[in-house]
Protein backbone atom coordinates (compact mmCIF):
# COMPACT_ATOMS: atom_id res chain seq x y z
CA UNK A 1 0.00 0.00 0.00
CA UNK A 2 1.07 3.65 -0.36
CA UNK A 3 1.57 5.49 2.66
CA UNK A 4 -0.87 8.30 1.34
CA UNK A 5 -3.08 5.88 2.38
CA UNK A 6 -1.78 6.08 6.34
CA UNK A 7 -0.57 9.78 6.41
CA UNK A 8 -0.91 13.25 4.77
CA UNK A 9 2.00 15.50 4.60
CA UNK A 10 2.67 19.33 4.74
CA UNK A 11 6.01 21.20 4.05
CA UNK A 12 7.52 23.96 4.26
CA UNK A 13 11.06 25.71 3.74
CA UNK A 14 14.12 27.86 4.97
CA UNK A 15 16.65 28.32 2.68
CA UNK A 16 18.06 25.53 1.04
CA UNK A 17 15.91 23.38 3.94
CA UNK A 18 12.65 21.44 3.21
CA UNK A 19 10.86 19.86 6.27
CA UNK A 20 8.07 17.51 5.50
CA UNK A 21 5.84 16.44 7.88
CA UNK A 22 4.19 12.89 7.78
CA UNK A 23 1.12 12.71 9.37
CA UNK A 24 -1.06 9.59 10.18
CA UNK A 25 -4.81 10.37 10.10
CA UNK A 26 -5.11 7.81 12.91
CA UNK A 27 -3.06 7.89 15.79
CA UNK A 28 -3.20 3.99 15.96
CA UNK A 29 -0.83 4.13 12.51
CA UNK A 30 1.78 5.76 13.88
CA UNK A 31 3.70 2.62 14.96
CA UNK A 32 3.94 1.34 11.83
CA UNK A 33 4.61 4.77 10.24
CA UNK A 34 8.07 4.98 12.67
CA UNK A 35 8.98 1.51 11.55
CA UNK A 36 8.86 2.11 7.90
CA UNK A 37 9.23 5.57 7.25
CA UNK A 38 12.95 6.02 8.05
CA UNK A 39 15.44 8.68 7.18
CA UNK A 40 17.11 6.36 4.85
CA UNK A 41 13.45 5.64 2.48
CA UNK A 42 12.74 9.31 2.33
CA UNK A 43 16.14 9.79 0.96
CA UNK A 44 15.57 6.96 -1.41
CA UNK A 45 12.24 9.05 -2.70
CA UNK A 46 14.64 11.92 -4.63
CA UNK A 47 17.29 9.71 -6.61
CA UNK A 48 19.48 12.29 -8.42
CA UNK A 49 18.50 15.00 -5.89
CA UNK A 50 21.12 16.14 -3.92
CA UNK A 51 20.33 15.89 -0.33
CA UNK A 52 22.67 16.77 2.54
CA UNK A 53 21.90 15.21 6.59
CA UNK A 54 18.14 14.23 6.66
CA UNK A 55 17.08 14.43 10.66
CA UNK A 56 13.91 12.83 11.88
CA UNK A 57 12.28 13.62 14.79
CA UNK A 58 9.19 11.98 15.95
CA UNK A 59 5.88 13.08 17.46
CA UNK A 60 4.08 10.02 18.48
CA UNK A 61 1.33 11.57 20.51
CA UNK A 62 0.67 14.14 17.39
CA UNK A 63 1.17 10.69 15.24
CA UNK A 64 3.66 12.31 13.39
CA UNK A 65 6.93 12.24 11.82
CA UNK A 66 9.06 15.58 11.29
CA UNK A 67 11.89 15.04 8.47
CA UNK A 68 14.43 18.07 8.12
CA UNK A 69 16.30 17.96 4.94
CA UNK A 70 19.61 19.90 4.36
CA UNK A 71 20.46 20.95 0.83
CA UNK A 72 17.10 19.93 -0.68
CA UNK A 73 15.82 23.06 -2.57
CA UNK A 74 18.56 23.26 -5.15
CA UNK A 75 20.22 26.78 -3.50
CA UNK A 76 16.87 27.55 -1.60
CA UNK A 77 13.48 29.90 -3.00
CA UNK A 78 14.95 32.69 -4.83
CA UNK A 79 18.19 30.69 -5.96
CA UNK A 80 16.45 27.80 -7.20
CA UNK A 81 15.15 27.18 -10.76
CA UNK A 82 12.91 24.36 -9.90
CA UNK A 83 9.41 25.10 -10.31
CA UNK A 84 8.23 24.17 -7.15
CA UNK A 85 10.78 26.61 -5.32
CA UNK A 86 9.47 25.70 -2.01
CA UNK A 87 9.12 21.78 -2.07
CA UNK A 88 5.81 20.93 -1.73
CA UNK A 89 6.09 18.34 -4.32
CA UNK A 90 8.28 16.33 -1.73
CA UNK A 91 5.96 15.72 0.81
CA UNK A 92 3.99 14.50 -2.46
CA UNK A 93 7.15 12.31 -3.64
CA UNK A 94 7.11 10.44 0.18
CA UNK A 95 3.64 9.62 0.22
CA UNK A 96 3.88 7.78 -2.51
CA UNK A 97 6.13 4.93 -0.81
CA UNK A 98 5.53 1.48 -0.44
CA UNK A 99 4.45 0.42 3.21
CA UNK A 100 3.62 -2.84 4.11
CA UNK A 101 0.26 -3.60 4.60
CA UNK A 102 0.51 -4.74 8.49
């Protein structure tokens, strides 16, 4: 299953920093959300991208995950010529990976 199907995300940006949120709509998913939804898979979501340190914190009784991604927005907003200057289309990008169905 896709985790958009566990979680909805929301982003946002400092610089050349994205920080994407992964939230579960049901607190009860959050276990499952911490074991699969790891530093190392998020970086796996932007091959070719280069990403400095990713940190993730968690927020289990929010049922969340917080990722903080150095070097993600290609210089940051006004250096960037990516469309989506602020990242949104990251948080997109993570939601749509593979979690396990239990």
């Amino acid at each position: 299953m896709r985790l958009r199907e566990l979680a909805h995300a929301r982003t946002g940006d400092k610089g050349n920093v994205s920080n994407i949120s992964v939230i579960a709509y049901r607190v009860e998913d959050f276990p499952r959300l911490a074991r699969e939804v790891t530093a190392e898979r998020v970086r796996a979501c932007f091959p070719g991208l280069t990403i400095g340190e990713i940190v993730r914190y968690e927020l289990p009784r929010l049922g969340a995950l917080n990722f903080v991604l150095d070097g993600a927005l290609g210089g940051g907003v006004t250096r960037s010529l990516a469309l989506d200057a602020h990242g949104k289309c990251l948080g997109a990008s993570v939601l749509d990976m593979e979690v396990s169905d239990a």
